[in-house]
C-alpha atoms as a PDB file:
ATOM      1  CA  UNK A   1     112.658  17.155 -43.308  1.00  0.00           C
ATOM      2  CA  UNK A   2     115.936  15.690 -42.285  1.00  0.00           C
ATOM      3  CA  UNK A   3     116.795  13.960 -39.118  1.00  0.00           C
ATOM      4  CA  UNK A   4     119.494  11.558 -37.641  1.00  0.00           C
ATOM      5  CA  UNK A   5     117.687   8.058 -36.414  1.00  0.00           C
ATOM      6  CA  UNK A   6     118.519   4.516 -36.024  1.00  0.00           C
ATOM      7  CA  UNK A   7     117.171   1.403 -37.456  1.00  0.00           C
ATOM      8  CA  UNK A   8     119.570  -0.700 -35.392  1.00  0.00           C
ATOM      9  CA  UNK A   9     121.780  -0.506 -31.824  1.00  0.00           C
ATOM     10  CA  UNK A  10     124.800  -0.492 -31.350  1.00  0.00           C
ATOM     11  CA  UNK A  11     127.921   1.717 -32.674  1.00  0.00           C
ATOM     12  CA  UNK A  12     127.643   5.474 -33.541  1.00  0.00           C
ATOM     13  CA  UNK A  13     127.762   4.551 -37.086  1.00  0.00           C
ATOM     14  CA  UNK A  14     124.269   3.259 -37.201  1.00  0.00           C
ATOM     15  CA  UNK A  15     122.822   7.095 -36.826  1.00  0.00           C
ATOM     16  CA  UNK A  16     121.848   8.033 -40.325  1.00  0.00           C
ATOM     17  CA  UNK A  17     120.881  11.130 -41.309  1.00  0.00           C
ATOM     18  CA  UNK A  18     118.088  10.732 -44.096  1.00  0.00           C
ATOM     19  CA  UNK A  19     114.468  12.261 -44.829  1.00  0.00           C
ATOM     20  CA  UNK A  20     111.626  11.638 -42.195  1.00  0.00           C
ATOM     21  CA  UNK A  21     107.786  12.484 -41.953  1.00  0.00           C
ATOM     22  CA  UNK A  22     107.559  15.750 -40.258  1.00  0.00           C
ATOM     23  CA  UNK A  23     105.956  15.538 -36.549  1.00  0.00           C
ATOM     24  CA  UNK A  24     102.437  17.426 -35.856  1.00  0.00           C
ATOM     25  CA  UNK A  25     102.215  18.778 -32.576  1.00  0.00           C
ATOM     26  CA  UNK A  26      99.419  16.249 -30.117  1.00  0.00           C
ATOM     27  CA  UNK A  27      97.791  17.886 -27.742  1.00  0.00           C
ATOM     28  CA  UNK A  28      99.380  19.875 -25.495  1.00  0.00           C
ATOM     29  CA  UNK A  29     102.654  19.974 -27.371  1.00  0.00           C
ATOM     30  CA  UNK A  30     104.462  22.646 -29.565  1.00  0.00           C
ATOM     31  CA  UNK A  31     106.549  21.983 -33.002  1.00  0.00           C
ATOM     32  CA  UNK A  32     110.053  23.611 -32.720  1.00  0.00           C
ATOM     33  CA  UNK A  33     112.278  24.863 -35.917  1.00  0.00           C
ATOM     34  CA  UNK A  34     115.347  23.235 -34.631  1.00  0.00           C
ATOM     35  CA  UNK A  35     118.051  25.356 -34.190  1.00  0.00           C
ATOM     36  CA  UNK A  36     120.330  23.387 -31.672  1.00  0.00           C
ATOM     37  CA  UNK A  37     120.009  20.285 -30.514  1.00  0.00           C
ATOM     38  CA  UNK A  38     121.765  18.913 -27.058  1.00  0.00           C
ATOM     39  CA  UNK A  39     123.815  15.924 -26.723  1.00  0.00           C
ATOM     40  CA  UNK A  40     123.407  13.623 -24.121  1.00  0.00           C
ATOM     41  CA  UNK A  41     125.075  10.670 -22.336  1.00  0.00           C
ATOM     42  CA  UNK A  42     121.939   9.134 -22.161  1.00  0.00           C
ATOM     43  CA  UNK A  43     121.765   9.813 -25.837  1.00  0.00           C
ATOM     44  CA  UNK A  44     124.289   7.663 -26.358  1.00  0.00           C
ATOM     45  CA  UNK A  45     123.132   4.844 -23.770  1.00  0.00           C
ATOM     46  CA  UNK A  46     119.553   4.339 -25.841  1.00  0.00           C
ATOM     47  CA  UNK A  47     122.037   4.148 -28.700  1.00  0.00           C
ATOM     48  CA  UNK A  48     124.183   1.420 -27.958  1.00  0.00           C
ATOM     49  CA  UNK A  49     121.024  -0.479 -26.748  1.00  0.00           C
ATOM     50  CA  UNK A  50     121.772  -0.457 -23.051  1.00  0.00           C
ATOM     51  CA  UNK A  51     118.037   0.929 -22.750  1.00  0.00           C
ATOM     52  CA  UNK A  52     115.801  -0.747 -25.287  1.00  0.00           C
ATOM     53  CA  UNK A  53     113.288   1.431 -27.389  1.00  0.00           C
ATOM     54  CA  UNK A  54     110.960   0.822 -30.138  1.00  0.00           C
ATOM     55  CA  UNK A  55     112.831   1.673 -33.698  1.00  0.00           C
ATOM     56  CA  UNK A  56     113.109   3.401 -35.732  1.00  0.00           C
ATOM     57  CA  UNK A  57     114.634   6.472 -33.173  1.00  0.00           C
ATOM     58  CA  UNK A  58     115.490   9.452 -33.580  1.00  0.00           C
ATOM     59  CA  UNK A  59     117.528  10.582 -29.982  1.00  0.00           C
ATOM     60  CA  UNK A  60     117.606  13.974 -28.774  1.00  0.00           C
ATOM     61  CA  UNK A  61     115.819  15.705 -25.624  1.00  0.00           C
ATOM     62  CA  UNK A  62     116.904  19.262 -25.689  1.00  0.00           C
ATOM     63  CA  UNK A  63     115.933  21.381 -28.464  1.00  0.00           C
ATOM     64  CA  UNK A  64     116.306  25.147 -28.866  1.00  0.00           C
ATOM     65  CA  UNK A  65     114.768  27.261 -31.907  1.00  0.00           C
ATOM     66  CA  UNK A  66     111.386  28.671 -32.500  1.00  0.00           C
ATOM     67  CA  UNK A  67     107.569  27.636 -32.166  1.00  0.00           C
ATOM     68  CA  UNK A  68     106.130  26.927 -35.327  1.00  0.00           C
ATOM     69  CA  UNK A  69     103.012  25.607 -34.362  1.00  0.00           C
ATOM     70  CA  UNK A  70     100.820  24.498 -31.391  1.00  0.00           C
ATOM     71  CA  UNK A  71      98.634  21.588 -30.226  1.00  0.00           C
ATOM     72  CA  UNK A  72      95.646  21.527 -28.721  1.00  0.00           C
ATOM     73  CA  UNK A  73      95.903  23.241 -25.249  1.00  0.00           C
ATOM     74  CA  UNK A  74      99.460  24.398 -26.106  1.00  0.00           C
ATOM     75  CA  UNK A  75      99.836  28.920 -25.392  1.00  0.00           C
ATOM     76  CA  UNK A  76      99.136  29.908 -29.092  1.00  0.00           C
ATOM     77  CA  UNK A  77     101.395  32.915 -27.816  1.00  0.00           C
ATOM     78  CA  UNK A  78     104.016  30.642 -27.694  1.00  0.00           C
ATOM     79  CA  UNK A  79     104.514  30.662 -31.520  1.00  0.00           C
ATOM     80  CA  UNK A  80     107.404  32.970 -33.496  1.00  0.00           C
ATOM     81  CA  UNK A  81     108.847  32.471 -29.689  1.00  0.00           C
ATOM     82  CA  UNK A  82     112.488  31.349 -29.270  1.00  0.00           C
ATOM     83  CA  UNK A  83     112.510  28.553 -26.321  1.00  0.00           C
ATOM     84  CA  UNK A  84     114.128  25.603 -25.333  1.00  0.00           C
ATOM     85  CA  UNK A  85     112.385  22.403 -24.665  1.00  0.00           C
ATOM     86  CA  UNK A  86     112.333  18.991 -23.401  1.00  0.00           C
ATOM     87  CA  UNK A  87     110.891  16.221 -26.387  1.00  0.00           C
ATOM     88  CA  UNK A  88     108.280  15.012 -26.891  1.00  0.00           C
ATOM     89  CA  UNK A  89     108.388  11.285 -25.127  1.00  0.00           C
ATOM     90  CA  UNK A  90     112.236  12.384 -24.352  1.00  0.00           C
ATOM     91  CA  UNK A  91     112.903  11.865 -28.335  1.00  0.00           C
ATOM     92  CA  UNK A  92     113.053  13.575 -31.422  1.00  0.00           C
ATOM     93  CA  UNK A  93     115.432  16.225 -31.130  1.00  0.00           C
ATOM     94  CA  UNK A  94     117.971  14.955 -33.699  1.00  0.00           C
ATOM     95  CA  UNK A  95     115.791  16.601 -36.326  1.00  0.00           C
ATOM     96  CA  UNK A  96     114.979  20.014 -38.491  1.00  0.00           C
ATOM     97  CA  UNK A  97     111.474  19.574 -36.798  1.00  0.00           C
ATOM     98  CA  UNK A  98     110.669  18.216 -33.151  1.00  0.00           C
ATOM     99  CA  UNK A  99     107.735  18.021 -31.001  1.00  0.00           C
ATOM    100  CA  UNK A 100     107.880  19.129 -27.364  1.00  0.00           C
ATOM    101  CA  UNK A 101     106.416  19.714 -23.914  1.00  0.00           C
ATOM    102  CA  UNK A 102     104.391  22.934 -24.213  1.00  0.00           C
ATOM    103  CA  UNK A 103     104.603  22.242 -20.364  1.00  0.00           C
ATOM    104  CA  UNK A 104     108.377  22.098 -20.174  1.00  0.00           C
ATOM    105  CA  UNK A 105     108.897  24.605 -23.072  1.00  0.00           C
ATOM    106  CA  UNK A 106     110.774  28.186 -21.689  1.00  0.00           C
ATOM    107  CA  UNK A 107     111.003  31.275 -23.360  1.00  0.00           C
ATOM    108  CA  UNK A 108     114.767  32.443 -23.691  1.00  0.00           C
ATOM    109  CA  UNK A 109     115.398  35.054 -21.526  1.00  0.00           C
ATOM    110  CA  UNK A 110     116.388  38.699 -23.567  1.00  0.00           C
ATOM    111  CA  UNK A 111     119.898  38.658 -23.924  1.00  0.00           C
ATOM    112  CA  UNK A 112     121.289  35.223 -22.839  1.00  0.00           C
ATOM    113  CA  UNK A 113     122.317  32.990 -26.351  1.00  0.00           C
ATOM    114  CA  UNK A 114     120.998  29.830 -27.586  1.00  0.00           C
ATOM    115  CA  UNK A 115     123.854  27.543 -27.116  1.00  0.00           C
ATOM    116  CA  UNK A 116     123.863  28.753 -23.388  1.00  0.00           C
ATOM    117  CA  UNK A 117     120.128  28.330 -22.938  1.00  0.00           C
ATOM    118  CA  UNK A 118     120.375  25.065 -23.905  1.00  0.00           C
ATOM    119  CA  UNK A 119     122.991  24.050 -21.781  1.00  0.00           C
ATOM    120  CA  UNK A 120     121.583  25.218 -18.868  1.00  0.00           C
ATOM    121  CA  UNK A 121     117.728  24.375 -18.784  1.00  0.00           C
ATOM    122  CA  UNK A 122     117.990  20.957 -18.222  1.00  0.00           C
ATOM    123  CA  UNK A 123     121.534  20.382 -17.229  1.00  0.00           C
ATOM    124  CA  UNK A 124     121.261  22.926 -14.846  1.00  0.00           C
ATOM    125  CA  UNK A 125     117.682  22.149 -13.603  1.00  0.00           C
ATOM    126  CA  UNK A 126     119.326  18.537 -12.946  1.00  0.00           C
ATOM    127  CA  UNK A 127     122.236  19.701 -11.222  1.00  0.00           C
ATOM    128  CA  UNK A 128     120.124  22.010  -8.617  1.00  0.00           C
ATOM    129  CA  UNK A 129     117.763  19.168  -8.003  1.00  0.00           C
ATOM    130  CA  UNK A 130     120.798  17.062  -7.082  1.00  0.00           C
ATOM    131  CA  UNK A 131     122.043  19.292  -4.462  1.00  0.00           C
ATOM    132  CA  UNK A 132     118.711  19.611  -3.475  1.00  0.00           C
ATOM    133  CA  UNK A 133     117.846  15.947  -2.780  1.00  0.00           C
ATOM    134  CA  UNK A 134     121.857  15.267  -1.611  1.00  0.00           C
ATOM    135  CA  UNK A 135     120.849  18.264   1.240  1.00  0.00           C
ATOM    136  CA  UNK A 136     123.851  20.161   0.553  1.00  0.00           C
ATOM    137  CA  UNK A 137     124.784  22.557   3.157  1.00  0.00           C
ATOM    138  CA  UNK A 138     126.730  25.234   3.308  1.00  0.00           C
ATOM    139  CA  UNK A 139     130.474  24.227   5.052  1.00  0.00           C
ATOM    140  CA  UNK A 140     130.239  20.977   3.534  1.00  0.00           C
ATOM    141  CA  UNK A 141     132.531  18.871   1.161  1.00  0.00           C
ATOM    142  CA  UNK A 142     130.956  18.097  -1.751  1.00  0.00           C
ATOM    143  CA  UNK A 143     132.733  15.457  -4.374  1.00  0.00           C
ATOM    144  CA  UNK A 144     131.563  15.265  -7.720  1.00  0.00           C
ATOM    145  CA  UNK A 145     132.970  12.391 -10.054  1.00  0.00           C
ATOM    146  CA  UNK A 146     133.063  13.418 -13.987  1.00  0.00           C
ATOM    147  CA  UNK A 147     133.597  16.876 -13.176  1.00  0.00           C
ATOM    148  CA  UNK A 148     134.561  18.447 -16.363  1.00  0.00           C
ATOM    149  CA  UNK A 149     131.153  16.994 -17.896  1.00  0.00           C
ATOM    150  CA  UNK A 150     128.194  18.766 -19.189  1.00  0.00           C
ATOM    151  CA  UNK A 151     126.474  18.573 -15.733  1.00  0.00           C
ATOM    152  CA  UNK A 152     129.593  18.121 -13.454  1.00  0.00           C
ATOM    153  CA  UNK A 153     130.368  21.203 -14.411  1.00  0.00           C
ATOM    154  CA  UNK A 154     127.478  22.918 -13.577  1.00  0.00           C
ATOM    155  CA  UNK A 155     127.185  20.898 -10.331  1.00  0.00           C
ATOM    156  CA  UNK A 156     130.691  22.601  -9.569  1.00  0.00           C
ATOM    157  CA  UNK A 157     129.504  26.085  -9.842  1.00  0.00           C
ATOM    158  CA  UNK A 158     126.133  25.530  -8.029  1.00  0.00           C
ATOM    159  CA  UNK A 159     127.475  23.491  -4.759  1.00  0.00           C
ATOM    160  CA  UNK A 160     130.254  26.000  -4.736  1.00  0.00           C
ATOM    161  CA  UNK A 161     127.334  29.044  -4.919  1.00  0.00           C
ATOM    162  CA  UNK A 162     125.898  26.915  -2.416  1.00  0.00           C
ATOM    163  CA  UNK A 163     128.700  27.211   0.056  1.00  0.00           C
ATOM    164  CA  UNK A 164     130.329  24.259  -0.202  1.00  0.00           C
ATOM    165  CA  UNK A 165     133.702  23.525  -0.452  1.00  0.00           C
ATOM    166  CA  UNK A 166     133.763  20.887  -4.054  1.00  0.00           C
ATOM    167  CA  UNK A 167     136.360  18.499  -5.002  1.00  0.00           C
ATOM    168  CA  UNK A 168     136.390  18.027  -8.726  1.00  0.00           C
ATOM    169  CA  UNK A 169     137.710  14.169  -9.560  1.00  0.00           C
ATOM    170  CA  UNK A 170     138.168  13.717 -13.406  1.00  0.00           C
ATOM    171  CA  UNK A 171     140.537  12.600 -15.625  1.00  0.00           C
ATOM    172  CA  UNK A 172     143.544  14.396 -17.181  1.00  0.00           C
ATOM    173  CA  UNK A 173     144.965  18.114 -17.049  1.00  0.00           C
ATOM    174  CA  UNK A 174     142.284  19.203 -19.310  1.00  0.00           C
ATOM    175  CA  UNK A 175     139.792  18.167 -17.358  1.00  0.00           C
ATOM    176  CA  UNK A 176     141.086  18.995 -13.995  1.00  0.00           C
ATOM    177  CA  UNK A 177     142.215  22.513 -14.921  1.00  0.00           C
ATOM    178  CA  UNK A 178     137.821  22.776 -16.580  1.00  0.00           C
ATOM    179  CA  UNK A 179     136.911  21.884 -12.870  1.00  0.00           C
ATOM    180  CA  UNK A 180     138.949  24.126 -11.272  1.00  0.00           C
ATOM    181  CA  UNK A 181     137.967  26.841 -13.850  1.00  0.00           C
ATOM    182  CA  UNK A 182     134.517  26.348 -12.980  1.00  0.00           C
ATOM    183  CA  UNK A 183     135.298  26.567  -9.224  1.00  0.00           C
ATOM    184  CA  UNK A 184     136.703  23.263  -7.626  1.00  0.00           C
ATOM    185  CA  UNK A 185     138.831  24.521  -4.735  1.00  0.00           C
ATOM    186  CA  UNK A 186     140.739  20.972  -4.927  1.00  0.00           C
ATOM    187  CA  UNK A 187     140.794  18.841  -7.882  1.00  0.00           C
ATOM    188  CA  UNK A 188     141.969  15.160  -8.218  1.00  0.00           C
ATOM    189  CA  UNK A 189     142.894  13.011 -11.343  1.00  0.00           C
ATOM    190  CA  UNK A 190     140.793   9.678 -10.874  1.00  0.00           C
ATOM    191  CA  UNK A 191     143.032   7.672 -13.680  1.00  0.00           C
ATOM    192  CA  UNK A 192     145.312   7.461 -10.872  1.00  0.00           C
ATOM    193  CA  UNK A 193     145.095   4.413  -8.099  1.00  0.00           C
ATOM    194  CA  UNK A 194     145.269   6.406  -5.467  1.00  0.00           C
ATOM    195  CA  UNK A 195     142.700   9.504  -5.928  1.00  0.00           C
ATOM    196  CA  UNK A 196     140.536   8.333  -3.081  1.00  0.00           C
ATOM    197  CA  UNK A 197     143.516   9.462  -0.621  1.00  0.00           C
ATOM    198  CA  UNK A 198     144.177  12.353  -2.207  1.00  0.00           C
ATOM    199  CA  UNK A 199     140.300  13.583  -1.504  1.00  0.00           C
ATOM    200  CA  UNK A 200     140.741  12.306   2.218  1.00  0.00           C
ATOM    201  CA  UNK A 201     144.083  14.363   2.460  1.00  0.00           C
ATOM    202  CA  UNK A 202     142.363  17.337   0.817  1.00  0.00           C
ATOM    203  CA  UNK A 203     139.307  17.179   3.122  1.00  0.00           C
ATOM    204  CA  UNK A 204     141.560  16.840   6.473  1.00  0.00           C
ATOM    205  CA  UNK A 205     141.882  13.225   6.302  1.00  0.00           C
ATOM    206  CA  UNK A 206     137.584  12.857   6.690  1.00  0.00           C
ATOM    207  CA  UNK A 207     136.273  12.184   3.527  1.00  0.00           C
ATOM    208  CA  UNK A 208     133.692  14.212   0.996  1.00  0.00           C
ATOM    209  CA  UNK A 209     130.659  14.835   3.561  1.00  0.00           C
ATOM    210  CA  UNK A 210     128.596  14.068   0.200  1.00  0.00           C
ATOM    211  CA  UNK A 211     129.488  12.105  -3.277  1.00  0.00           C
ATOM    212  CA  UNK A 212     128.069  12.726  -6.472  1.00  0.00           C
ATOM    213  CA  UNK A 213     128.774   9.915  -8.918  1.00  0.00           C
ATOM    214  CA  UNK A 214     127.948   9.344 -12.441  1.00  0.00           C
ATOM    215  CA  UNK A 215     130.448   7.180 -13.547  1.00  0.00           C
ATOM    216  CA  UNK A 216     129.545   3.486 -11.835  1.00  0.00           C
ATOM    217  CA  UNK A 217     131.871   0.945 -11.574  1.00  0.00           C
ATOM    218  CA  UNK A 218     135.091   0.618 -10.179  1.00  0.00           C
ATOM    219  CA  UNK A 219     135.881   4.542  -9.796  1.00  0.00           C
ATOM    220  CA  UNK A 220     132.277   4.539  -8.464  1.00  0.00           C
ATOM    221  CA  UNK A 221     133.320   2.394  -5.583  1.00  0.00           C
ATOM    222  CA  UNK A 222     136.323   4.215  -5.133  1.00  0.00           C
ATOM    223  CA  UNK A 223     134.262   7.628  -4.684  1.00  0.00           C
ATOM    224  CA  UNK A 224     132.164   5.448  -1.968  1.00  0.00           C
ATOM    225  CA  UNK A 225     135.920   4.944  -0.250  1.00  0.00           C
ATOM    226  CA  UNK A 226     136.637   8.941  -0.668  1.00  0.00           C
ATOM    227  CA  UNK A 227     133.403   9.428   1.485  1.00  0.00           C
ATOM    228  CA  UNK A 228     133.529  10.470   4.993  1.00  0.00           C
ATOM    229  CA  UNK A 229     132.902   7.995   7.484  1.00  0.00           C
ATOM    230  CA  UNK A 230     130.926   8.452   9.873  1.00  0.00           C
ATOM    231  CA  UNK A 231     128.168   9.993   7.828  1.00  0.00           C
ATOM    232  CA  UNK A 232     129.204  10.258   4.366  1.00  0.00           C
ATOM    233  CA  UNK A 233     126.196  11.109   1.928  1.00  0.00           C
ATOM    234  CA  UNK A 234     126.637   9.017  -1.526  1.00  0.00           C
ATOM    235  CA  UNK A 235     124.132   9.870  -4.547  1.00  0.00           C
ATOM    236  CA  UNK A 236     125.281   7.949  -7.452  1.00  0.00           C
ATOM    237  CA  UNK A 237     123.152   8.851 -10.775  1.00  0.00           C
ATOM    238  CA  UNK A 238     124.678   7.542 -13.390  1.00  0.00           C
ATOM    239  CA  UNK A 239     127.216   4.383 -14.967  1.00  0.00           C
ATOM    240  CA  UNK A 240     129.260   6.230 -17.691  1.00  0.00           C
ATOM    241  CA  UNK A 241     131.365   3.324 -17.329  1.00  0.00           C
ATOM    242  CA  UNK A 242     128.828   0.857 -18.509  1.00  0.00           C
ATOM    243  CA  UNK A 243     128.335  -0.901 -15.056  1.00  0.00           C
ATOM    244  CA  UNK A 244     126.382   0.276 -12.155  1.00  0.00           C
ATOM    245  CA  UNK A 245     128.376   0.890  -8.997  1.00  0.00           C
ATOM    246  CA  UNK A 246     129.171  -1.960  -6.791  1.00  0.00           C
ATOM    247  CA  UNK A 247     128.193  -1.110  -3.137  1.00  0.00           C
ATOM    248  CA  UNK A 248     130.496  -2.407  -0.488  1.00  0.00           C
ATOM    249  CA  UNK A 249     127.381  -3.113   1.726  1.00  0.00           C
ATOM    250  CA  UNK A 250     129.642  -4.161   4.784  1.00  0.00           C
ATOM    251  CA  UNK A 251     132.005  -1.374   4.299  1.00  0.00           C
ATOM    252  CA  UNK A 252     129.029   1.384   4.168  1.00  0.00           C
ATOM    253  CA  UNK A 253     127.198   0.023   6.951  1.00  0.00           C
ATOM    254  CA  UNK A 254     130.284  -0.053   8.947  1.00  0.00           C
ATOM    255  CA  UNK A 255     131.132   3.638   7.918  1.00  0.00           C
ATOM    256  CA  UNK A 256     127.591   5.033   8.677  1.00  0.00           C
ATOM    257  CA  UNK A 257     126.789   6.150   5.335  1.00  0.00           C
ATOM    258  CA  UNK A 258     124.057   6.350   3.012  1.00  0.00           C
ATOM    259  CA  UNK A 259     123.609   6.146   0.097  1.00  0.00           C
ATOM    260  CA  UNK A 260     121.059   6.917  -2.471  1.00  0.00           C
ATOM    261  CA  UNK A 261     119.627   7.425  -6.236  1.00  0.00           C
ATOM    262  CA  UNK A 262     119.078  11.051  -6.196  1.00  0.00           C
ATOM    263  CA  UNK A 263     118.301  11.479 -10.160  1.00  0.00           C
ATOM    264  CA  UNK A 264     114.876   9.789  -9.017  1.00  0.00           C
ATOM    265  CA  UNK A 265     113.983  11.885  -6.449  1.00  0.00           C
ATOM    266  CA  UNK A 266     114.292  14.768  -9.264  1.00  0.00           C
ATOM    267  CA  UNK A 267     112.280  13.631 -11.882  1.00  0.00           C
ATOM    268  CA  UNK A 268     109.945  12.627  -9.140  1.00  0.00           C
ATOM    269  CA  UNK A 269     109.328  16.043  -8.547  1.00  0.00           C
ATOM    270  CA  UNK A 270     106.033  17.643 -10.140  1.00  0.00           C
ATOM    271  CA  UNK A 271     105.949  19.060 -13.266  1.00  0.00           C
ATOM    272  CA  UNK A 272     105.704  22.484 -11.573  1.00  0.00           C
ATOM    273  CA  UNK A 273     108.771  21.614  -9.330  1.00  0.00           C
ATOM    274  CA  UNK A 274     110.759  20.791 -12.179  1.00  0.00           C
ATOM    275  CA  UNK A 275     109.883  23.721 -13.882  1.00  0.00           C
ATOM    276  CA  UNK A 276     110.800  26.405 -11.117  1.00  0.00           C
ATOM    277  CA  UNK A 277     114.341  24.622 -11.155  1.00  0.00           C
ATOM    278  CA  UNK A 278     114.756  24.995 -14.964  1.00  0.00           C
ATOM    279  CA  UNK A 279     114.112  28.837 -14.776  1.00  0.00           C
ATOM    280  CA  UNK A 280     116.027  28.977 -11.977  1.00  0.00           C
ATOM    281  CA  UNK A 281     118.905  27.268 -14.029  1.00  0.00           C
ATOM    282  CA  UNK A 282     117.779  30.101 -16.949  1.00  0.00           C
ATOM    283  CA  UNK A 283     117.758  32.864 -15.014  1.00  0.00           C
ATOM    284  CA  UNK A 284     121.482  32.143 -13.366  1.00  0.00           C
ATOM    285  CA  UNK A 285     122.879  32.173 -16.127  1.00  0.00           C
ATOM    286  CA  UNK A 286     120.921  35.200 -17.496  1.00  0.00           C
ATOM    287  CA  UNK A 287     122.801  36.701 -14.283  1.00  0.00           C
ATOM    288  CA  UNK A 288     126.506  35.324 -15.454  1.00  0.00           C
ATOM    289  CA  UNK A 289     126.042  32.984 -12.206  1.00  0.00           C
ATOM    290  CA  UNK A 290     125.836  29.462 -14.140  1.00  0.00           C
ATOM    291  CA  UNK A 291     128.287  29.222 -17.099  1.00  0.00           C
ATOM    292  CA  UNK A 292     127.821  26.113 -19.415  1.00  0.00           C
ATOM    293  CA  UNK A 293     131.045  24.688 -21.413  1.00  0.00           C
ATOM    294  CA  UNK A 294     130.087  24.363 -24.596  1.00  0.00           C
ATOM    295  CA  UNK A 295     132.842  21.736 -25.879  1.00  0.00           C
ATOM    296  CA  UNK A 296     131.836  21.233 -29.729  1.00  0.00           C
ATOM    297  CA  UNK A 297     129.065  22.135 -32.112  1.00  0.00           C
ATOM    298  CA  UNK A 298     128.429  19.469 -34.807  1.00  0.00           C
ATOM    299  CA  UNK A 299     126.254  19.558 -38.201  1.00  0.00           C
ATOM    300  CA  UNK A 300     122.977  17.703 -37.548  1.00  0.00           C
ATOM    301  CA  UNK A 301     124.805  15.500 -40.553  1.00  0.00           C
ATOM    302  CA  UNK A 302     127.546  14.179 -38.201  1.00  0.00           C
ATOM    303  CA  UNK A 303     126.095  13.064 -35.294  1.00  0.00           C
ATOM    304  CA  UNK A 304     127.563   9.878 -35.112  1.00  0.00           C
ATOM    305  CA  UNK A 305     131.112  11.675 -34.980  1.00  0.00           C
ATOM    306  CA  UNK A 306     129.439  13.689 -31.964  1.00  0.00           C
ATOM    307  CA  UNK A 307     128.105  10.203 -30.248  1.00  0.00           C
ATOM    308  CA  UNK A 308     132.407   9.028 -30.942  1.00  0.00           C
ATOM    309  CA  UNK A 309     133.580  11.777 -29.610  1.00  0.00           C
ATOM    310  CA  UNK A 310     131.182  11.956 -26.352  1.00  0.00           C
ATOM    311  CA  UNK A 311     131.167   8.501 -25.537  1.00  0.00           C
ATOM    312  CA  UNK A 312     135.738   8.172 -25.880  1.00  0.00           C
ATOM    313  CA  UNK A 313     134.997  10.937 -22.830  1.00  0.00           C
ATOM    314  CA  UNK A 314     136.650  13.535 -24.869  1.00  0.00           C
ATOM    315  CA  UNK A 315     134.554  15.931 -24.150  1.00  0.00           C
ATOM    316  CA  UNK A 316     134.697  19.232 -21.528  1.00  0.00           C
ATOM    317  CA  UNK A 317     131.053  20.260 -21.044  1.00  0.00           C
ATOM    318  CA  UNK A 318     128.038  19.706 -23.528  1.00  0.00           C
ATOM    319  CA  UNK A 319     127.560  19.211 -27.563  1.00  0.00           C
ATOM    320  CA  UNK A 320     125.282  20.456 -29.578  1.00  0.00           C
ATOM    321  CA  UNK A 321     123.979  19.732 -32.785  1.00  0.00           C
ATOM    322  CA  UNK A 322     123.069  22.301 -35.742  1.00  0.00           C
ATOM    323  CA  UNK A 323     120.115  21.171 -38.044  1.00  0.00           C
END
């Protein structure tokens, strides 16, 4: 079969796409036809080498297709099925063929598409878990930096289903105009100096009652300054920008704020846990209630022009790859 690995970090031109071994299903695992495969930021982290891991590699987390075959323990009902799935080890899913998680493996509901299903299960599992561990509460202002991504987006929809009012901070009119789209009742361009005022003028001069960040770095320490004080609620999950976020330590004590890692706290859930939040995530948008953007679709072939294109932060919503 054919796959896109590496032999090497660093620059999207080191994926190749060549013939590979094809994977047998371990215990407790299925084998999945590949018919979509979801890109991820942390694809492209792993990538570049920022998180080390043993090579060769083939990326990819999110598959969709069908079951081919089972493990041992794996539902044998579970094959001819169309699903989506987490990876096997969290790799893999650049590939014609990939193992997965029988255990995090979900049939796609009757009527809702591939390309949605796959850009909801986990995206969408992640965002609800965020709200969850941020405490989000109805009345509240919620700001979420990287808005127009594949799971600011969704974050968007859910805090405002949530009852919160969300400001959207991302970068350019594309962007801002996704987030608003999607729900943002105020949205802010963060390539400008002064975006941290603009969320304390939108929010009546208080500040974001909670901040979701994913970028790091300096626009993750200006989110911290867009927070309310007293009581602000920061959750940073992410450094898109290639640098954590620096904390102002003085500045947040001062404040009374807290702040957090909140992507922990959902992968620290149980298996079961994380589960009921990815067919929640499924069955929203089975209901038209969660609406992925699906930005590009790319041949399995190209998917270092995918990796270019998703880590230049062109990108409103997800990318998936087609085997």
């Amino acid at each position: 079969m054919y796959a896109s690995r590496i032999h090497q970090f660093g620059p999207p031109e080191v994926l190749r796409y060549e013939q590979v071994d094809e994977p047998v299903p371990a215990a407790g695992e299925v084998l999945v036809a590949v018919e979509r495969a979801g890109v991820s930021y942390g694809d492209v982290i792993v990538r570049a080498g920022s998180y080390p891991v043993e090579l060769p590699y083939v990326p990819g987390v999110e598959v969709g297709g069908r079951v081919v075959a089972v493990g041992d323990g794996a539902d044998p009902a579970l094959v001819g099925r169309r699903v989506v799935a987490c990876t096997a080890g969290n790799a893999g899913g650049y590939a014609e063929l990939a193992r997965a998680r029988a255990a995090y493996t979900f049939p796609v509901p009757d009527g809702l598409g591939l390309a949605v299903a796959i850009g909801v299960f986990q995206a969408g599992a992640v965002a609800l878990g965020l709200l969850t561990a941020m405490r989000v509460r109805p009345g509240e202002t919620v700001l979420v930096t990287a808005a127009a991504g594949r799971i600011g987006l969704q974050l968007v929809q859910l805090a405002r289903a949530a009852g919160a009012t969300v400001v959207a901070a991302a970068g350019g009119t594309a962007k801002i105009a996704a987030a608003r789209e999607a729900g943002a009742e105020h949205a802010v361009d963060y390539t400008g100096d002064d975006w941290p005022a603009q969320v304390r003028a939108a929010t009546g001069g208080r500040g974001a009652d909670v901040v979701l960040d994913a970028i790091g770095g300096t626009l993750g320490a200006q989110a911290i300054d867009a927070a309310a004080r007293p009581g602000g609620r920061i959750g940073i999950y992410g450094f898109a920008s290639g640098t954590w976020t620096p904390l102002p330590t003085a500045a947040i004590v001062r404040g009374g704020q807290s702040v957090s890692g909140p992507l922990s706290l959902v992968f620290a859930k149980s298996d079961a846990e994380q589960r009921a939040d990815a067919e929640q995530a499924l069955a929203a948008a089975g209901r038209g209630e969660l609406a992925p953007r699906l930005h590009a679709e790319y041949p399995l072939a190209d998917a270092a022009a995918a990796h270019a294109e998703l880590g230049d932060r062109r990108t409103i919503g997800g990318i998936q790859l087609l085997p």
